[in-house]
N, C-alpha and C. Protein backbone atom coordinates (compact mmCIF):
# COMPACT_ATOMS: atom_id res chain seq x y z
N UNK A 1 100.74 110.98 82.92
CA UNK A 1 101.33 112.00 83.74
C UNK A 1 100.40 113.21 83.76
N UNK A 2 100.32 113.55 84.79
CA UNK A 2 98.93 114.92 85.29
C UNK A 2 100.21 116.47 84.79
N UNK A 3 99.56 117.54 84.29
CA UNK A 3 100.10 118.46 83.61
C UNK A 3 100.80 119.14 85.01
N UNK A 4 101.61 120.18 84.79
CA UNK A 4 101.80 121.04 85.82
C UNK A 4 101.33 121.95 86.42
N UNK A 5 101.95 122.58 87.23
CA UNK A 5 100.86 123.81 88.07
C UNK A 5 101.08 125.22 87.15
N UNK A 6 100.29 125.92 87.31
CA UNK A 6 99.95 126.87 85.75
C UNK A 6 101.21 127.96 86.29
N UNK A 7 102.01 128.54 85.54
CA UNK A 7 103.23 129.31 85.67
C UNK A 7 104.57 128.91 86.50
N UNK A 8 104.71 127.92 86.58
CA UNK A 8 106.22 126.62 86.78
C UNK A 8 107.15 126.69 85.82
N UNK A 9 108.36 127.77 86.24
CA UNK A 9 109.40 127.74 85.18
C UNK A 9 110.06 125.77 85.41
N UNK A 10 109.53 124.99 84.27
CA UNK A 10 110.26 124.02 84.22
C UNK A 10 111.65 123.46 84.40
N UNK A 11 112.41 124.62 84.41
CA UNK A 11 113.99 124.51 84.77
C UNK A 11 114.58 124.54 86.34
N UNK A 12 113.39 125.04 87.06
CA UNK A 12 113.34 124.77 88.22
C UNK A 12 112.55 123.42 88.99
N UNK A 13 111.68 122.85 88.44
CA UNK A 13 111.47 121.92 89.23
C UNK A 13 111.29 120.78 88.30
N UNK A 14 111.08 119.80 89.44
CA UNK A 14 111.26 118.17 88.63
C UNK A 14 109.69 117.34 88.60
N UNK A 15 109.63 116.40 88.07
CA UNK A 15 108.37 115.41 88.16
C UNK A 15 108.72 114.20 89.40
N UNK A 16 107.80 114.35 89.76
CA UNK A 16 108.22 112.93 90.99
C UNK A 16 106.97 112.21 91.29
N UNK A 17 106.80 110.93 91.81
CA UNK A 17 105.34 110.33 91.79
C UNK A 17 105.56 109.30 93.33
N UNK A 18 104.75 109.17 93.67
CA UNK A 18 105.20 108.18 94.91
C UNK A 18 103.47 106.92 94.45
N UNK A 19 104.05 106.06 95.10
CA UNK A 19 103.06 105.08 95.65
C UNK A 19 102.99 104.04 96.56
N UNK A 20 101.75 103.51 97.14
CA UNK A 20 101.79 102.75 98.04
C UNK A 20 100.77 102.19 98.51
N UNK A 21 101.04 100.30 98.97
CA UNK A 21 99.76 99.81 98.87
C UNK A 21 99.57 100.16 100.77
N UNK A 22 98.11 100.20 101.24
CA UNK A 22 97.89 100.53 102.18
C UNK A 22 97.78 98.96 103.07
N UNK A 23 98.71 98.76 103.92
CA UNK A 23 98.71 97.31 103.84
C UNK A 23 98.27 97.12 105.41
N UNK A 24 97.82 98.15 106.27
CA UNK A 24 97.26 97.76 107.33
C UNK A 24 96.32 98.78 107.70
N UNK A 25 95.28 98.52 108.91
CA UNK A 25 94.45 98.96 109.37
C UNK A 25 94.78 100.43 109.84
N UNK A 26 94.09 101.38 109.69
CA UNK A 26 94.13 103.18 110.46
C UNK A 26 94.68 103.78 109.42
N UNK A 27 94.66 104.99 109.91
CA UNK A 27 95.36 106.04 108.36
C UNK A 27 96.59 106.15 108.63
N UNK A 28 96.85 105.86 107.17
CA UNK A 28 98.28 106.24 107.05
C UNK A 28 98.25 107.40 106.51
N UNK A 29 99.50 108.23 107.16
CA UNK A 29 99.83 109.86 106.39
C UNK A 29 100.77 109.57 105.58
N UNK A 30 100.82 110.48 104.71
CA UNK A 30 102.14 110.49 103.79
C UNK A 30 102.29 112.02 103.25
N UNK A 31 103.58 112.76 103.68
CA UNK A 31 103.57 113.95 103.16
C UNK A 31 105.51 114.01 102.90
N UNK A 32 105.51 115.54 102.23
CA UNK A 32 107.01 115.20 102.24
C UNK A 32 106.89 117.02 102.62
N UNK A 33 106.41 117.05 103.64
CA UNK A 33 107.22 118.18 104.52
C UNK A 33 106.75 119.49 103.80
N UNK A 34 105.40 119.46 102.93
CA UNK A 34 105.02 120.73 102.35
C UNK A 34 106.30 121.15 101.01
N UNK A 35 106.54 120.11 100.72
CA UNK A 35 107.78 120.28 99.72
C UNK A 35 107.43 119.92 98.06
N UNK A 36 106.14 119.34 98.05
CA UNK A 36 105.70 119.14 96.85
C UNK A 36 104.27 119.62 96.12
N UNK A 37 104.24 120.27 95.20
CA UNK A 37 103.15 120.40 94.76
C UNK A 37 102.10 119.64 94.44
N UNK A 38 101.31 119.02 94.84
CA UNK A 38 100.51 117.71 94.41
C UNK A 38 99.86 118.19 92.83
N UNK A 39 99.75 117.29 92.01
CA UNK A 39 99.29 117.79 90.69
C UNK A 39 97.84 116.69 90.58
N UNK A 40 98.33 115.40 90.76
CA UNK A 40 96.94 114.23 91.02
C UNK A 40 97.55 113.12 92.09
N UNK A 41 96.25 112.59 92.82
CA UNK A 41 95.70 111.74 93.55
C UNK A 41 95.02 111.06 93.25
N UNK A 42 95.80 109.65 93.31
CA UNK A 42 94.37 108.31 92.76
C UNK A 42 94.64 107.36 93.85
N UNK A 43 93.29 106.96 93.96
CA UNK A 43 93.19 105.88 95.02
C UNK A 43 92.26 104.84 95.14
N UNK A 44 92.77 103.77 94.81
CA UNK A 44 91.86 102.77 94.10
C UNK A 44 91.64 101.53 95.67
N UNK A 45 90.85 101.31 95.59
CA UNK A 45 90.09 100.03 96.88
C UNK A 45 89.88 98.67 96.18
N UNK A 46 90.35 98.25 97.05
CA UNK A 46 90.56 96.60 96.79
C UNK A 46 89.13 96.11 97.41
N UNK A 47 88.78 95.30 97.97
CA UNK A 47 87.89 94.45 98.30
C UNK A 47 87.19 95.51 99.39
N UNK A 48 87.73 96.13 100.42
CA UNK A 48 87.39 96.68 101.16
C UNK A 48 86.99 98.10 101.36
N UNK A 49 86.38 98.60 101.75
CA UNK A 49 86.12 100.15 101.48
C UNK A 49 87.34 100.80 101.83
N UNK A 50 87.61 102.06 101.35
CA UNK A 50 88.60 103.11 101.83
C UNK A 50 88.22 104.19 102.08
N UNK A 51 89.26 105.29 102.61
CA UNK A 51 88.92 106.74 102.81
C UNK A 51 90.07 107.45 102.39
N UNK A 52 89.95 108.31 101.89
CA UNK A 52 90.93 109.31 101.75
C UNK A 52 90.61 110.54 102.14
N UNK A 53 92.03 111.60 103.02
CA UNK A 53 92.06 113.08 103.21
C UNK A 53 93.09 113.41 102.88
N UNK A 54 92.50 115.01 102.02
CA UNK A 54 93.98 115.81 101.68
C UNK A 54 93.79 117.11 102.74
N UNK A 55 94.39 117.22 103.71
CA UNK A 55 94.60 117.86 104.89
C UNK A 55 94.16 119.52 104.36
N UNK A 56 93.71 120.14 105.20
CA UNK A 56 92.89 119.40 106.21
C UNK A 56 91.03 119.39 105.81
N UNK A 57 90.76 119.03 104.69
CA UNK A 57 89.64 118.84 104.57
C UNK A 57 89.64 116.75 105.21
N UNK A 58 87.91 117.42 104.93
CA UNK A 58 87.26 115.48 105.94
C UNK A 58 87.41 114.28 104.80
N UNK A 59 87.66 113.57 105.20
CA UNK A 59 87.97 111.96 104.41
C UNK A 59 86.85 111.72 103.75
N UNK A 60 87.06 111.28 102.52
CA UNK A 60 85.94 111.17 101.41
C UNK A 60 86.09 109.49 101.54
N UNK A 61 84.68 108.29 101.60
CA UNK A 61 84.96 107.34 101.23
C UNK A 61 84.74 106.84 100.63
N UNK A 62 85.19 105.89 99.73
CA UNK A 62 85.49 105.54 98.82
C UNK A 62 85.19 103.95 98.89
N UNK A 63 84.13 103.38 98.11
CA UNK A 63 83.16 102.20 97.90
C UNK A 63 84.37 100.82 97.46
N UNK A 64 83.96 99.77 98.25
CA UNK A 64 85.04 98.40 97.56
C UNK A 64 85.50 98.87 96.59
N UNK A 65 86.29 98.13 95.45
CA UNK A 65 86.75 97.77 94.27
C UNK A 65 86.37 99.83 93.46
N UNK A 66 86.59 100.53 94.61
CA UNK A 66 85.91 101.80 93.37
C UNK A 66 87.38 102.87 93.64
N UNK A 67 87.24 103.81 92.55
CA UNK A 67 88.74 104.35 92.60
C UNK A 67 88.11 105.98 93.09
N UNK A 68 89.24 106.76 93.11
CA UNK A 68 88.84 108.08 93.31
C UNK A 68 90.19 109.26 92.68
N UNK A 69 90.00 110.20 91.79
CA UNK A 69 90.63 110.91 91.49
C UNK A 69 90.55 112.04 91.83
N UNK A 70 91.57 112.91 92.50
CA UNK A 70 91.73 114.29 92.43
C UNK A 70 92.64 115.01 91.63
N UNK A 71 92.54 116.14 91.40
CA UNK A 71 93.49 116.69 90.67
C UNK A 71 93.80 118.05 90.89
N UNK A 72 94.79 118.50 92.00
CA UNK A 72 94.84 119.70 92.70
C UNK A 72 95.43 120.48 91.72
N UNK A 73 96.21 120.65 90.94
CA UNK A 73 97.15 121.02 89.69
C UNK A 73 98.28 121.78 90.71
N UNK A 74 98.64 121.29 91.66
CA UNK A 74 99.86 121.87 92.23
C UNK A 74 99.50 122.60 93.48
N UNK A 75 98.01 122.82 93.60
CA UNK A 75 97.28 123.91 94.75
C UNK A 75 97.67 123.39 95.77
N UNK A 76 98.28 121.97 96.61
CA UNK A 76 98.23 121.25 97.33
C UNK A 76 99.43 120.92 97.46
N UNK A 77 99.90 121.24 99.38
CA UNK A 77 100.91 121.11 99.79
C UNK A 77 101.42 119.98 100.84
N UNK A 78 100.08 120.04 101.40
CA UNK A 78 100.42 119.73 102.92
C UNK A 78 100.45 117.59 102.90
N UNK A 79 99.63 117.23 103.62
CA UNK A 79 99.98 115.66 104.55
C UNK A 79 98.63 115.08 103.76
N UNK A 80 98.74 113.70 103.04
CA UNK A 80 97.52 113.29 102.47
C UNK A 80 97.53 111.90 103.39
N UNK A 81 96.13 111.63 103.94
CA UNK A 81 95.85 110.62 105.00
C UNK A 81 95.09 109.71 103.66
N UNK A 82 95.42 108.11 104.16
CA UNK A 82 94.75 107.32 103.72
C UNK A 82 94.35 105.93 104.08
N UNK A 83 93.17 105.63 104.23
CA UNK A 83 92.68 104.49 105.12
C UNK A 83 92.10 103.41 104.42
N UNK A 84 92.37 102.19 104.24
CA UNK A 84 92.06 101.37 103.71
C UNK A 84 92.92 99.79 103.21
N UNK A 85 92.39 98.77 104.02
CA UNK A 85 93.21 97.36 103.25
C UNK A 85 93.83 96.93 102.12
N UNK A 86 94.78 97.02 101.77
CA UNK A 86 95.15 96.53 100.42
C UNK A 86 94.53 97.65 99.39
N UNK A 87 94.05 99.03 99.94
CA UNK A 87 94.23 100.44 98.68
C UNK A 87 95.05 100.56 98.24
N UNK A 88 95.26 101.35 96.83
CA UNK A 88 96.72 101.83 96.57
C UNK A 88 96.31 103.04 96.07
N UNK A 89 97.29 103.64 97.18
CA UNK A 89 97.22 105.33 96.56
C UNK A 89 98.86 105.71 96.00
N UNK A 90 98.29 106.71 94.97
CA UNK A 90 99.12 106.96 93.53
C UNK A 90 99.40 108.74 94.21
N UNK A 91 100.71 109.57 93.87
CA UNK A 91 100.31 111.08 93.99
C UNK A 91 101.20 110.97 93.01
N UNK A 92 101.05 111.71 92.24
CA UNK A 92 102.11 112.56 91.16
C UNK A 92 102.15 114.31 91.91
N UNK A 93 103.41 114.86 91.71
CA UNK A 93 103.75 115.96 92.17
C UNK A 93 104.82 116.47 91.55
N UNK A 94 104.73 117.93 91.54
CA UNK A 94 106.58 119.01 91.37
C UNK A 94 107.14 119.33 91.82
N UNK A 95 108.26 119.17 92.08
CA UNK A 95 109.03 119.84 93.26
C UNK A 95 110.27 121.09 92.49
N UNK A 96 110.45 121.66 93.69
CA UNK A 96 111.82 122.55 92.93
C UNK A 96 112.76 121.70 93.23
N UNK A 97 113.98 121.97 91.81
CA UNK A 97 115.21 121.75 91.88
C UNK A 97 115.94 122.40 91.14
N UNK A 98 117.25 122.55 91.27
CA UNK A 98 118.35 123.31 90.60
C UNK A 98 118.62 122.58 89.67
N UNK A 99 118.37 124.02 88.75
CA UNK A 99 118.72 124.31 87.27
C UNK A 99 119.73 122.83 87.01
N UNK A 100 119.66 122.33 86.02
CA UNK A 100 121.03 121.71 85.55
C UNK A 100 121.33 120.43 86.72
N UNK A 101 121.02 120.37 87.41
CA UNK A 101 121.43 119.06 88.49
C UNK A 101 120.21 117.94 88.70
N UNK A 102 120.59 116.88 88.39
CA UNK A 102 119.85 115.67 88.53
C UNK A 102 119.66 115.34 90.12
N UNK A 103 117.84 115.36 90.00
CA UNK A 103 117.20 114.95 91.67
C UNK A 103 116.35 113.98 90.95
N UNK A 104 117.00 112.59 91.70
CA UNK A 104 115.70 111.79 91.35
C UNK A 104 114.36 111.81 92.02
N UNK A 105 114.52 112.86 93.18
CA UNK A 105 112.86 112.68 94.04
C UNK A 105 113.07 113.68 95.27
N UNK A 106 111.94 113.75 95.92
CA UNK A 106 112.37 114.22 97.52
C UNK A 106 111.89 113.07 98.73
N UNK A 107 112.22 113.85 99.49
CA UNK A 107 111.82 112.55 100.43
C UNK A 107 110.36 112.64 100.77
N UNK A 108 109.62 111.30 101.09
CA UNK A 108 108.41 111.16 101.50
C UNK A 108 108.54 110.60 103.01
N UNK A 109 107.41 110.81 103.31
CA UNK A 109 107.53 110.52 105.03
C UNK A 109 106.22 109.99 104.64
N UNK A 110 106.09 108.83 105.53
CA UNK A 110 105.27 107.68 105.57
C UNK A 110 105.13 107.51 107.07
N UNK A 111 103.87 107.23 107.57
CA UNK A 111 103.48 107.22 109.24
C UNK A 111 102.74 106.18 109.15
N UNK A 112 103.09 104.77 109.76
CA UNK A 112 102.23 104.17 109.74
C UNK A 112 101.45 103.92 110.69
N UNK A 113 100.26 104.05 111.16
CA UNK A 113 99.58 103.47 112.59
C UNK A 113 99.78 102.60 113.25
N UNK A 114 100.13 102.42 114.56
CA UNK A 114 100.59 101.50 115.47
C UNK A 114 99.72 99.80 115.12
């Protein structure tokens, strides 16, 4: 688990992680509406090359069988694009939630290319 973003009263927000294998051709986006702090990004390539963007900087790519880590520590809000066959990209993130009440997650929005 990637640490938190530096001054996060813990009683306000939660840990949440999403993942997903990239299972067809063009970028897929995945964001949840500027609602999460990204803390890390991993994105590992299967046989085929990949690319990854964390909006709106340019897509870094990323060699067959080779992985790639970022680690925004929470600096990062927005829509992360990712391109590649059978990749799997990982985000761990924080979100706010109220004190005392159980959130298992927020929602992610997933776009897949036609």
């Amino acid at each position: 688990m990637s640490s938190g973003p530096v001054g996060l009263d813990v009683r306000e927000y939660a840990y949440g992680h999403f993942s997903q294998v990239i299972s067809s051709a063009g970028f897929w986006e995945i964001s949840a509406r500027k609602n999460w702090l990204v803390t890390k990004v991993q994105f590992y390539t299967g046989a085929n090359q990949g690319q990854l963007a964390l909006d709106p900087n340019p897509a870094i790519i990323v060699a067959p069988n080779g992985c790639l880590v970022l680690e925004p520590n929470g600096a990062f809000r927005s829509k992360i694009e990712a391109l590649g066959i059978d990749a799997l990209l990982i985000v761990e993130f924080w979100f706010q939630a109220q004190e005392g009440q159980f959130v298992q997650s927020i929602p992610i929005d997933v776009v897949v290319p036609p």
